[in-house]
Protein backbone atom coordinates (compact mmCIF):
# COMPACT_ATOMS: atom_id res chain seq x y z
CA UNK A 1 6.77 29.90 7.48
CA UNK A 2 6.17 29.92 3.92
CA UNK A 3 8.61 27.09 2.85
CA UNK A 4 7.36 24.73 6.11
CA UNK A 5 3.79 25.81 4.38
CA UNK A 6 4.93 24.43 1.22
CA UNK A 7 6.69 21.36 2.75
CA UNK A 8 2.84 20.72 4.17
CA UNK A 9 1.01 21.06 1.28
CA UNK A 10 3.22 18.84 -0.66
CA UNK A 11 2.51 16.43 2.17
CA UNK A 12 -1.26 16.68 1.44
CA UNK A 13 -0.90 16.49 -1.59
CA UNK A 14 0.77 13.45 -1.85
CA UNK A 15 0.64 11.45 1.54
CA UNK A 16 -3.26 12.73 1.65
CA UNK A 17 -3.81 11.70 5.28
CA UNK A 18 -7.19 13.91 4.86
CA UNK A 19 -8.30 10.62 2.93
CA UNK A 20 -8.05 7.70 5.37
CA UNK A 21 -7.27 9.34 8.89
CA UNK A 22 -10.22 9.15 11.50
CA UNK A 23 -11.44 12.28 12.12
CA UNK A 24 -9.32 14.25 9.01
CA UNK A 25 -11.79 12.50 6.69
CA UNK A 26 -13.40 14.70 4.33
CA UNK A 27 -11.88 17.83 5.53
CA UNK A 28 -10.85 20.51 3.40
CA UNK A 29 -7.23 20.57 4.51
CA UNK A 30 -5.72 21.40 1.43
CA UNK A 31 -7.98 24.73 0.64
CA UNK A 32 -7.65 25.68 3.77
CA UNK A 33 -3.61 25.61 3.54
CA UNK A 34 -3.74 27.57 0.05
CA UNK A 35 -5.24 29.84 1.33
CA UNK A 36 -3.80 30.71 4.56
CA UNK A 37 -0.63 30.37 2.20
CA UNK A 38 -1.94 33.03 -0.57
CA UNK A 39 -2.89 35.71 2.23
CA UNK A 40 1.22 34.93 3.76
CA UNK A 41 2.82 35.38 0.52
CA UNK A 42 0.76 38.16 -0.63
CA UNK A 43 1.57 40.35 2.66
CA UNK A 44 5.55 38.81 2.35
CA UNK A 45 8.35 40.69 1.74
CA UNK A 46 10.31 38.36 -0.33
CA UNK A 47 10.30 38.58 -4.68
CA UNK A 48 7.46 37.41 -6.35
CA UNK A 49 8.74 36.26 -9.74
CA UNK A 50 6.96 33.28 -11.21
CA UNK A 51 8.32 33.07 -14.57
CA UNK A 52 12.09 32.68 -13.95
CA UNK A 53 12.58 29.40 -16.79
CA UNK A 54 10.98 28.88 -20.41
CA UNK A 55 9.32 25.71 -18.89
CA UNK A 56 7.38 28.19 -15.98
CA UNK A 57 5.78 29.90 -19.28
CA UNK A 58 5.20 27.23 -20.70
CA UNK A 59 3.45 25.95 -17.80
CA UNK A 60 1.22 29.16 -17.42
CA UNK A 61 0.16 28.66 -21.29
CA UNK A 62 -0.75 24.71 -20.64
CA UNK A 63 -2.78 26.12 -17.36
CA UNK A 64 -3.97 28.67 -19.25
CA UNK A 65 -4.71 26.18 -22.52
CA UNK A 66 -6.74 23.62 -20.02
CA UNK A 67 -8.94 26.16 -18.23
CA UNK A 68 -10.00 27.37 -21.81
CA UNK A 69 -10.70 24.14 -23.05
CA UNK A 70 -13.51 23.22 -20.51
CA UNK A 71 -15.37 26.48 -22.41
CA UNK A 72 -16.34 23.98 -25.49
CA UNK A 73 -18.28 21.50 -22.90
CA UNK A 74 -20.96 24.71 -22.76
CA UNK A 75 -21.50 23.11 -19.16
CA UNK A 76 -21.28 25.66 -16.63
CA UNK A 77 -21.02 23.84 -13.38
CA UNK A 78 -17.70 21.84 -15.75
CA UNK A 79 -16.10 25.31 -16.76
CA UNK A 80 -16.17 26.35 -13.17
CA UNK A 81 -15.08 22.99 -11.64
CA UNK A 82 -12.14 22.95 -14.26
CA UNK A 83 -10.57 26.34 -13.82
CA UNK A 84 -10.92 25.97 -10.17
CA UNK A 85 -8.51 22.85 -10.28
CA UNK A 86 -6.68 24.10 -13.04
CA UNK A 87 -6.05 27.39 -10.80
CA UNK A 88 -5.06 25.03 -7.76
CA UNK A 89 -2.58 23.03 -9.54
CA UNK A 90 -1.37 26.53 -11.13
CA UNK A 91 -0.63 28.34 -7.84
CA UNK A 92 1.15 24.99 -6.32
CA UNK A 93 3.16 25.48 -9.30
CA UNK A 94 4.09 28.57 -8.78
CA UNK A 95 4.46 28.83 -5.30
CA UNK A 96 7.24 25.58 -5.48
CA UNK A 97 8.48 28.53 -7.92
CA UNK A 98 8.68 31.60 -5.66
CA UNK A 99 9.35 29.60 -2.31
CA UNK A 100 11.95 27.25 -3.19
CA UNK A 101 14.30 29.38 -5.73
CA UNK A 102 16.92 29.32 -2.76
CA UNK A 103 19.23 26.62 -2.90
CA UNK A 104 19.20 25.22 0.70
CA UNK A 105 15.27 25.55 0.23
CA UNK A 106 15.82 23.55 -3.53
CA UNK A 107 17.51 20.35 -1.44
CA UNK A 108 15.10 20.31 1.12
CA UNK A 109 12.03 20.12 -1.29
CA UNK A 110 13.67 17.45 -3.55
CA UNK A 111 14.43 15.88 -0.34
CA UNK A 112 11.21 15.86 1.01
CA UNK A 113 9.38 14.81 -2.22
CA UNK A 114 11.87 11.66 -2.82
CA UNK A 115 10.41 10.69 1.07
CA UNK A 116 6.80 10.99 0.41
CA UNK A 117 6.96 9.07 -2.73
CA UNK A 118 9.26 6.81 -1.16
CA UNK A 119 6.28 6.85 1.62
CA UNK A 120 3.54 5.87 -1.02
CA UNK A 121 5.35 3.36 -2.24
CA UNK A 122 5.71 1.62 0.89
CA UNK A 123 2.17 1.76 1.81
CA UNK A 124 1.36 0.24 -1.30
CA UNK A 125 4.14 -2.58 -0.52
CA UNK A 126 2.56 -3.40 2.95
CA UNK A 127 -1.09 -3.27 1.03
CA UNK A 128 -0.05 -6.06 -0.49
CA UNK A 129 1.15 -8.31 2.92
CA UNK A 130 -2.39 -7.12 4.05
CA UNK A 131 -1.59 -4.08 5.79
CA UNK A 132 -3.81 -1.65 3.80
CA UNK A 133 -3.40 1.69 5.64
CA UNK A 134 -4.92 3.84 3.38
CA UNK A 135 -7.87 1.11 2.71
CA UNK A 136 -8.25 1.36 -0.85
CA UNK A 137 -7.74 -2.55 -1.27
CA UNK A 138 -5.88 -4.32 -4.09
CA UNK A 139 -7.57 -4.66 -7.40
CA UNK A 140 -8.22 -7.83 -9.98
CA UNK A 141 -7.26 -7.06 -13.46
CA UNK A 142 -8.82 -9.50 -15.73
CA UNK A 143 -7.08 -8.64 -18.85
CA UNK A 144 -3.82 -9.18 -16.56
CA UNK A 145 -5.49 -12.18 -14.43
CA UNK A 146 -3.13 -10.44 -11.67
CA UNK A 147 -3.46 -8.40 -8.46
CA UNK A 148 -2.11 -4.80 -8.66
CA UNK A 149 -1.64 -2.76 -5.67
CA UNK A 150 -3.37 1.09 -5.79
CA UNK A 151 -2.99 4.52 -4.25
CA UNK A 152 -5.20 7.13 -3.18
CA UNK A 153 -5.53 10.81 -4.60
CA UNK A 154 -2.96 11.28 -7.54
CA UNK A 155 -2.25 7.38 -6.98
CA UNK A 156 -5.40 5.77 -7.56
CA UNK A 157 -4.68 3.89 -10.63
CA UNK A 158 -1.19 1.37 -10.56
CA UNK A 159 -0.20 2.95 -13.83
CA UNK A 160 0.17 6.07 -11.90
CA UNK A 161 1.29 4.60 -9.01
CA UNK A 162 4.56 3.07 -10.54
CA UNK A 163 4.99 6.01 -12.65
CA UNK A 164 5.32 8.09 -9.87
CA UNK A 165 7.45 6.13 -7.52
CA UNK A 166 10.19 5.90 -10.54
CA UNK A 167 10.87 8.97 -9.26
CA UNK A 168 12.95 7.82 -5.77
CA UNK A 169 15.05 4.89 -8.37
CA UNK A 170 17.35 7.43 -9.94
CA UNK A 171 18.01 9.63 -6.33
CA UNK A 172 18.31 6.29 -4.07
CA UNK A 173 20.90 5.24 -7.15
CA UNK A 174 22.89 8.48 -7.09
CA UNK A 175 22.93 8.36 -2.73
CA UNK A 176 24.24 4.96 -2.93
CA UNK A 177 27.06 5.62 -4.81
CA UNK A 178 27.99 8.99 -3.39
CA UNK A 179 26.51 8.34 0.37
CA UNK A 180 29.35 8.10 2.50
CA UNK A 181 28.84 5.49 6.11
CA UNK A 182 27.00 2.60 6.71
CA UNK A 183 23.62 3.85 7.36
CA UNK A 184 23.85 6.27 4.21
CA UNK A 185 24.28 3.50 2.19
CA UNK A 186 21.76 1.14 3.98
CA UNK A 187 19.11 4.14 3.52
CA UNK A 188 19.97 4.35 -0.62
CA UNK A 189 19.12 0.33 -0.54
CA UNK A 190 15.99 0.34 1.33
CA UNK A 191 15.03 3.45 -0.77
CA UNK A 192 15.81 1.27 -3.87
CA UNK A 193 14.49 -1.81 -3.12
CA UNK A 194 10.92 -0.71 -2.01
CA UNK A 195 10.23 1.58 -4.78
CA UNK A 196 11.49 -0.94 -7.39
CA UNK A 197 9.13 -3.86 -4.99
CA UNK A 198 5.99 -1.60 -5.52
CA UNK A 199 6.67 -0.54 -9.73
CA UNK A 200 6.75 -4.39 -10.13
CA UNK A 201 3.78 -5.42 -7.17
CA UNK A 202 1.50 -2.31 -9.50
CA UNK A 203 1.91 -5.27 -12.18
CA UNK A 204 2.56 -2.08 -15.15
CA UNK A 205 4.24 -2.89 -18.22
CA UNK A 206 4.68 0.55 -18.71
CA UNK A 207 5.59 1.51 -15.40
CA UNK A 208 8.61 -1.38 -16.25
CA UNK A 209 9.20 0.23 -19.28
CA UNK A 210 9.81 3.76 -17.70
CA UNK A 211 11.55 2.41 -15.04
CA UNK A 212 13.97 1.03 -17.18
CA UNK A 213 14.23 3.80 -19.40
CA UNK A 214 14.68 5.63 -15.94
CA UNK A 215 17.92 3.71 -14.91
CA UNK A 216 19.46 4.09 -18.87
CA UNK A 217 19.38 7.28 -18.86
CA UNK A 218 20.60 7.88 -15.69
CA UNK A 219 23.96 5.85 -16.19
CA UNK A 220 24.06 8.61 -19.47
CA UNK A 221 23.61 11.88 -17.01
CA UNK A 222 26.08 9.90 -13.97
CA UNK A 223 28.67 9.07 -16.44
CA UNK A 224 31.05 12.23 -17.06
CA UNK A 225 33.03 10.55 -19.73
CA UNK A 226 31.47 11.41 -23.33
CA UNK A 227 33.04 8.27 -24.76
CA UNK A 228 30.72 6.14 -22.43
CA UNK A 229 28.26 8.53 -23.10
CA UNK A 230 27.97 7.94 -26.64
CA UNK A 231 28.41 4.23 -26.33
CA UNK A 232 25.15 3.95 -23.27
CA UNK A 233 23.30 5.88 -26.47
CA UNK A 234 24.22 3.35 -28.90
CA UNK A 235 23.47 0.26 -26.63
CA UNK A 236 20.35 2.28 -25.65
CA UNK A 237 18.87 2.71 -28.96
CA UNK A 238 19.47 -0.94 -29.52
CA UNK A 239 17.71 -1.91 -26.52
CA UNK A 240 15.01 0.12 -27.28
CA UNK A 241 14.53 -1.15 -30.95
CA UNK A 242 14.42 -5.01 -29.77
CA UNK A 243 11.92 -4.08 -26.89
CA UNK A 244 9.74 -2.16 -29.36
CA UNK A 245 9.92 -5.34 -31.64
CA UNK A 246 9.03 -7.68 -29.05
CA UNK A 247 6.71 -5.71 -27.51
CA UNK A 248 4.71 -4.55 -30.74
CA UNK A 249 4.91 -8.31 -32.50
CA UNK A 250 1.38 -9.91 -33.01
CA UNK A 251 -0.06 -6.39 -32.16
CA UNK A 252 -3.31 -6.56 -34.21
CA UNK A 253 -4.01 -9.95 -32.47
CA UNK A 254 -3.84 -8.32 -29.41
CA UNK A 255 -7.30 -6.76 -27.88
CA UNK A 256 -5.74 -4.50 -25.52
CA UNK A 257 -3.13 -3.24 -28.36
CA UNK A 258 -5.77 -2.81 -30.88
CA UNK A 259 -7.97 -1.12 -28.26
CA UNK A 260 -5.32 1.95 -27.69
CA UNK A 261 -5.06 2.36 -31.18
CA UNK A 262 -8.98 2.65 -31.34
CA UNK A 263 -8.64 5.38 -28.64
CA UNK A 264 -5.37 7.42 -30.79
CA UNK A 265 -7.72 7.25 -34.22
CA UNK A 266 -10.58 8.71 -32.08
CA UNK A 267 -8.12 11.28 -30.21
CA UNK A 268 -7.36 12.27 -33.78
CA UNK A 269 -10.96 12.68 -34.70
CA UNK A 270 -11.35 14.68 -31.88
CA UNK A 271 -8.27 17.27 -32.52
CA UNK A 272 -9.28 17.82 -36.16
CA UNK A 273 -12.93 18.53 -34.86
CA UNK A 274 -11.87 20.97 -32.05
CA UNK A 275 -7.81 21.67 -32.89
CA UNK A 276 -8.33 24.93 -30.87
CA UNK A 277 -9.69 24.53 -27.76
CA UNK A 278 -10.01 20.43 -27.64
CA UNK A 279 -13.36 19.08 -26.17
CA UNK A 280 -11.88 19.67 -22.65
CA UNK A 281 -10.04 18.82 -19.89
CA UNK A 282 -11.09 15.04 -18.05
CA UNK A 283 -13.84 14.82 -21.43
CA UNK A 284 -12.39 12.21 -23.44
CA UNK A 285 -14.09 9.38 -22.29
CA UNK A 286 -17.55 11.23 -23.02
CA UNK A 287 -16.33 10.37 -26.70
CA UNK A 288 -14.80 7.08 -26.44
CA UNK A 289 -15.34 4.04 -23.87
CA UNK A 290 -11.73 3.66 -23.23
CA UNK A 291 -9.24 6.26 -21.87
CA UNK A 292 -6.57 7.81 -24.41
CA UNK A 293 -3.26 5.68 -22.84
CA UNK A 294 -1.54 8.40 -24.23
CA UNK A 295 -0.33 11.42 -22.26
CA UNK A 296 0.19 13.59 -25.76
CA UNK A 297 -3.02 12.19 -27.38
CA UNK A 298 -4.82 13.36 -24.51
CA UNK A 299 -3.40 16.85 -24.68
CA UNK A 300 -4.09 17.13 -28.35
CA UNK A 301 -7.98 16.33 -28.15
CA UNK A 302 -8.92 17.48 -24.89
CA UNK A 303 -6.89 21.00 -24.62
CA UNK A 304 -6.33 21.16 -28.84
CA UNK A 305 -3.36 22.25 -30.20
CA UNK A 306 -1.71 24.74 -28.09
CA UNK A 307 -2.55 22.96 -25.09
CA UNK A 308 -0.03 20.30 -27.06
CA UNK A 309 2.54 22.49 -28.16
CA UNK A 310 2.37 24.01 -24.11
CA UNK A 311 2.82 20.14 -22.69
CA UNK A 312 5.54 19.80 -25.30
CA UNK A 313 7.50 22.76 -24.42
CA UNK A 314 7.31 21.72 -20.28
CA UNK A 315 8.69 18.42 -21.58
CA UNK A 316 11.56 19.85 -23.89
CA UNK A 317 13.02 22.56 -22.26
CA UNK A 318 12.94 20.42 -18.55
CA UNK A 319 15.11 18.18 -20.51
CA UNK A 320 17.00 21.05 -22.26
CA UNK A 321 18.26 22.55 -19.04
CA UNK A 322 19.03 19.31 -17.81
CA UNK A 323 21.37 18.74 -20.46
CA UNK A 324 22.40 22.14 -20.57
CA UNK A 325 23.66 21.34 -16.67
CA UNK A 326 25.50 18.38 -17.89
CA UNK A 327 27.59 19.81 -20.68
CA UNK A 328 28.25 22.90 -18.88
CA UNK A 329 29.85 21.81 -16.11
CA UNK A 330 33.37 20.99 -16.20
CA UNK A 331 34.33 21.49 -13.05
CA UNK A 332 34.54 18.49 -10.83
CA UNK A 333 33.79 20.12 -7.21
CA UNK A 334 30.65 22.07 -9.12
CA UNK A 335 29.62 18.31 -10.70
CA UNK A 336 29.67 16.46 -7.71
CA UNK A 337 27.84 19.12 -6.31
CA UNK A 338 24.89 19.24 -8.47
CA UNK A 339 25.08 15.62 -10.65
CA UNK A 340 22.97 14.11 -8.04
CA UNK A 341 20.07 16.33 -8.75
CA UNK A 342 20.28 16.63 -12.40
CA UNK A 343 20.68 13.03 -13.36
CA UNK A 344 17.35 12.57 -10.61
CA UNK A 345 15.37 14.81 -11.96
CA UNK A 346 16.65 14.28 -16.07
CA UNK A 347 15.68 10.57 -15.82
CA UNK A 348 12.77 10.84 -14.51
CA UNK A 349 11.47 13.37 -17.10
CA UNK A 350 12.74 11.08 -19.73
CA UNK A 351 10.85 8.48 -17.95
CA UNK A 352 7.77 10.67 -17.77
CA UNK A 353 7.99 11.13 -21.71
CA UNK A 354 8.59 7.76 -22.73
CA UNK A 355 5.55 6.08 -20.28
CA UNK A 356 3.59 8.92 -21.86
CA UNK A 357 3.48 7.18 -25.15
CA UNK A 358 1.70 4.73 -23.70
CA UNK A 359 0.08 5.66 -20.40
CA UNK A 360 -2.17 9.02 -19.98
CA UNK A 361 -0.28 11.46 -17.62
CA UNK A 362 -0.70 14.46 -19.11
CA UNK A 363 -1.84 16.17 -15.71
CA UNK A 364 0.35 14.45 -13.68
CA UNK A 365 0.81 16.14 -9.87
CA UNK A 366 4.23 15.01 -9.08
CA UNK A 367 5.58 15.54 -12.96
CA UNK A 368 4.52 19.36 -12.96
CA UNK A 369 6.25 19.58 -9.70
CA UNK A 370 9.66 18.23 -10.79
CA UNK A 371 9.14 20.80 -13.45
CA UNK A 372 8.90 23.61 -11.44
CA UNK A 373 11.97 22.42 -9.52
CA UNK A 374 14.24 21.57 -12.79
CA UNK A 375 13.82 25.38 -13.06
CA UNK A 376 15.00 26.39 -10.23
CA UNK A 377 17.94 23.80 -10.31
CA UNK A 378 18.97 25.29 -14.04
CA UNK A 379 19.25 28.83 -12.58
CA UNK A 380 21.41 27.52 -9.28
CA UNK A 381 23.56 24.80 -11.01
CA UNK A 382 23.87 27.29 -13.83
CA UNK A 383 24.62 30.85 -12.32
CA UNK A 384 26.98 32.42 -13.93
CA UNK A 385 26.62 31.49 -17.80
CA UNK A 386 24.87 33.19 -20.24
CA UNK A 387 21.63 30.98 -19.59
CA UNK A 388 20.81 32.96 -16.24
CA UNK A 389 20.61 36.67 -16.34
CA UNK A 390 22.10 38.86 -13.87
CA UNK A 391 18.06 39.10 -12.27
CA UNK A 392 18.72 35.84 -12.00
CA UNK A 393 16.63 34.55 -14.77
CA UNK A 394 16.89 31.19 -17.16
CA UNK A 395 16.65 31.33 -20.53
CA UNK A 396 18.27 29.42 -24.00
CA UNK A 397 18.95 31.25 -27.33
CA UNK A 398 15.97 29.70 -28.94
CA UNK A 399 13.24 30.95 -26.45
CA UNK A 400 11.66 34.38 -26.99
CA UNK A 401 8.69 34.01 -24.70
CA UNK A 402 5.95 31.33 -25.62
CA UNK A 403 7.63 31.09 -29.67
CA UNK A 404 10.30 27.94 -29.88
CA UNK A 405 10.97 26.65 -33.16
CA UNK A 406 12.06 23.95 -31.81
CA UNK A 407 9.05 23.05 -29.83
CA UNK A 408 7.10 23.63 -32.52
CA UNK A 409 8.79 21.19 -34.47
CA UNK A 410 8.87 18.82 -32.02
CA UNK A 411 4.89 19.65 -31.58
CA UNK A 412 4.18 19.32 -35.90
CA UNK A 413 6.49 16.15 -35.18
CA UNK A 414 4.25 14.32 -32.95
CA UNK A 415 1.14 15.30 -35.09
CA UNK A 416 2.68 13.68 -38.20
CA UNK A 417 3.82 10.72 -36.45
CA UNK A 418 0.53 9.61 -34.79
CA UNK A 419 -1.13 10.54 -38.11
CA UNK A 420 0.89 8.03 -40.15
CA UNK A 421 1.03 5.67 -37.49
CA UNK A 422 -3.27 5.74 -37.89
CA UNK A 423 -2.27 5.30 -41.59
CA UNK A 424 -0.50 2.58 -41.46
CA UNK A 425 -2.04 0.35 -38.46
CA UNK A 426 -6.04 1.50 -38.77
């Protein structure tokens, strides 16, 4: 009962049907669910460990690190309203955690979650031939002078939208190739070609951009010689230079450029004014008249500095395990077994941290559930090494509870970057 419970709320989550169905309009579905869920688990007999990876503590500290930071808004009705969704998103979190740390229960979810974004993504495809289920409507962008198609709940904004739905590229990719009969294979396309129709109907350059960082660095985790390996990094890193020089040239002529760069000089004000708490969660734009477009500038001024290091650490040690997968297994039975799922789930976090340079996801639904499911994957596809303990918990050499030098470097990194960027372009 409590993984079909999960299953559901995912659904709501995602699909929302309580949004746009007659007569589920408005309805609480989703509190009601957690709930019923809580008072299940609570009274269940199965192990309640929630911090079973470096990336689930990490996760409690961001949780912890954005609930905190609505206490500098003084605003009690805010404070309230904050840690109430912070504490939502926190026990979905934690629940994938508990409920889905069994591997048959692992497949399923990522399953399931690759269909309802597939799902959204469709409905945004048939918004555009006029067939607007969830009646939201396409929107004019003037500073485009294009259509883009939108979402509802988590989706309501094409920049998410596309995001999102990069998700289903690198798992439709992985089934084609390893999907074995005709209607396998015909599935993989359809999955394919929809979610790669809606990333380009959202009309997002940075949902291109992270969709094609998406497919590099999937050919990197799906390739299992290092020779190839090192050469996709190369041609990579190339590719990545001449976009960035294209992309960036006759930057200070351009308004919408210049305008993001106004927002990361005011995100900077902001952190050295509050660098503990930040000026809380969703409170940015009481500062500034346009939004951050940066996922880590936004975590930096509105949950201050640990609230950064804790979305850094979710970010490096996802991608840490994921690599950790890929070197350790040598086996080809065991790679077969398990490359589908960590070449999904490492592109898309590589995906996640690239758009984040240049979109604001820093509370992203569907990224802080692939989190909580990289976890899980790292302490299957790994069982047996020194990373998982014999209780059946992950962990790397560098991680003694919240402290990673690394991620701390990575964290003083990112500060001294966008400071000198400011430096050198404001």
């Amino acid at each position: 009962m409590l993984f079909f419970g999960l299953i559901l709320f995912l659904f709501l989550q995602i699909i929302r049907p309580q949004d746009f169905i007659p007569g589920l309009e408005g309805s609480r579905l989703v509190l009601y669910l957690m709930t019923f869920l809580l008072f299940v688990l609570l009274f269940s007999p199965i192990e309640k460990k929630a911090m079973m990876s470096p990336q689930d503590k990490f996760s409690g500290l961001f949780f912890v690190a954005i609930a905190a930071s609505s206490l500098s808004t003084f605003w009690i009705t805010n404070i309230i309203n904050v840690s109430i969704a912070t504490l939502k998103t926190a026990l979905m979190y934690y629940f994938v955690v508990i409920v889905a740390s069994e591997e048959r229960r692992f497949k399923i979810a990522t399953i399931s979650l690759i269909v309802m974004m597939w799902i959204v993504a469709l409905m945004g495809v048939l918004q555009f031939y006029g067939l607007d289920i969830t009646g939201v409507g396409m929107k004019w962008a003037p500073n485009k002078q294009v259509w883009q198609i939108y979402g509802i709940g988590n989706f309501d904004n094409p920049n998410d939208l596309a995001y999102s739905t990069v998700l289903v590229v690198p798992f439709a990719l992985a089934m084609l190739f390893i999907g074995k009969g005709f209607f396998a294979r015909t599935g993989s396309i359809v999955l394919l070609t929809v979610s790669i129709y809606c990333i380009y109907l959202t009309r997002s350059r940075g949902g291109q951009l992270a969709l094609a960082s998406c497919i590099g660095s999937w050919l990197y985790f799906w390739l299992a010689s290092r020779k190839w390996k090192r050469r996709l990094i190369i041609f990579g890193g190339l590719g990545i230079l001449a976009l960035f020089s294209t992309q960036t040239a006759g930057f200070r002529e351009d308004r919408s450029a210049m305008g993001r760069v106004e927002s990361w000089s005011e995100g900077w004000q902001l952190v050295k004014s509050n660098p503990i708490l930040g000026v809380g969660k969703d409170q940015f734009e009481e500062y500034h008249s346009l939004d951050t477009h940066n996922s880590f500038v936004r975590a930096g001024s509105e949950t201050g500095l640990f609230g950064l290091y804790a979305f850094v650490g979710l970010i490096y040690f996802s991608l840490l395990t994921v690599f950790k997968i890929d070197i350790s297994i040598s086996d080809k039975s065991k790679r077969q077994e398990w490359v589908l799922y960590y070449s999904g789930y490492g592109s898309f976090i590589i995906s996640y941290a690239v758009g984040s340079i240049f979109s604001t996801r820093t509370y992203d639904l569907i990224f802080l559930i692939c989190v909580a499911l990289v976890g899980i994957l790292g302490r299957l596809a790994l069982q047996g090494s020194e990373n998982v303990s014999s209780d059946g918990i992950l962990s790397f050499g560098e991680s003694r509870g919240l402290w990673s030098k690394n991620v701390f470097a990575i964290t003083t990194g990112v500060l001294i970057v966008w400071y000198l960027f400011l430096r050198q372009v404001w």
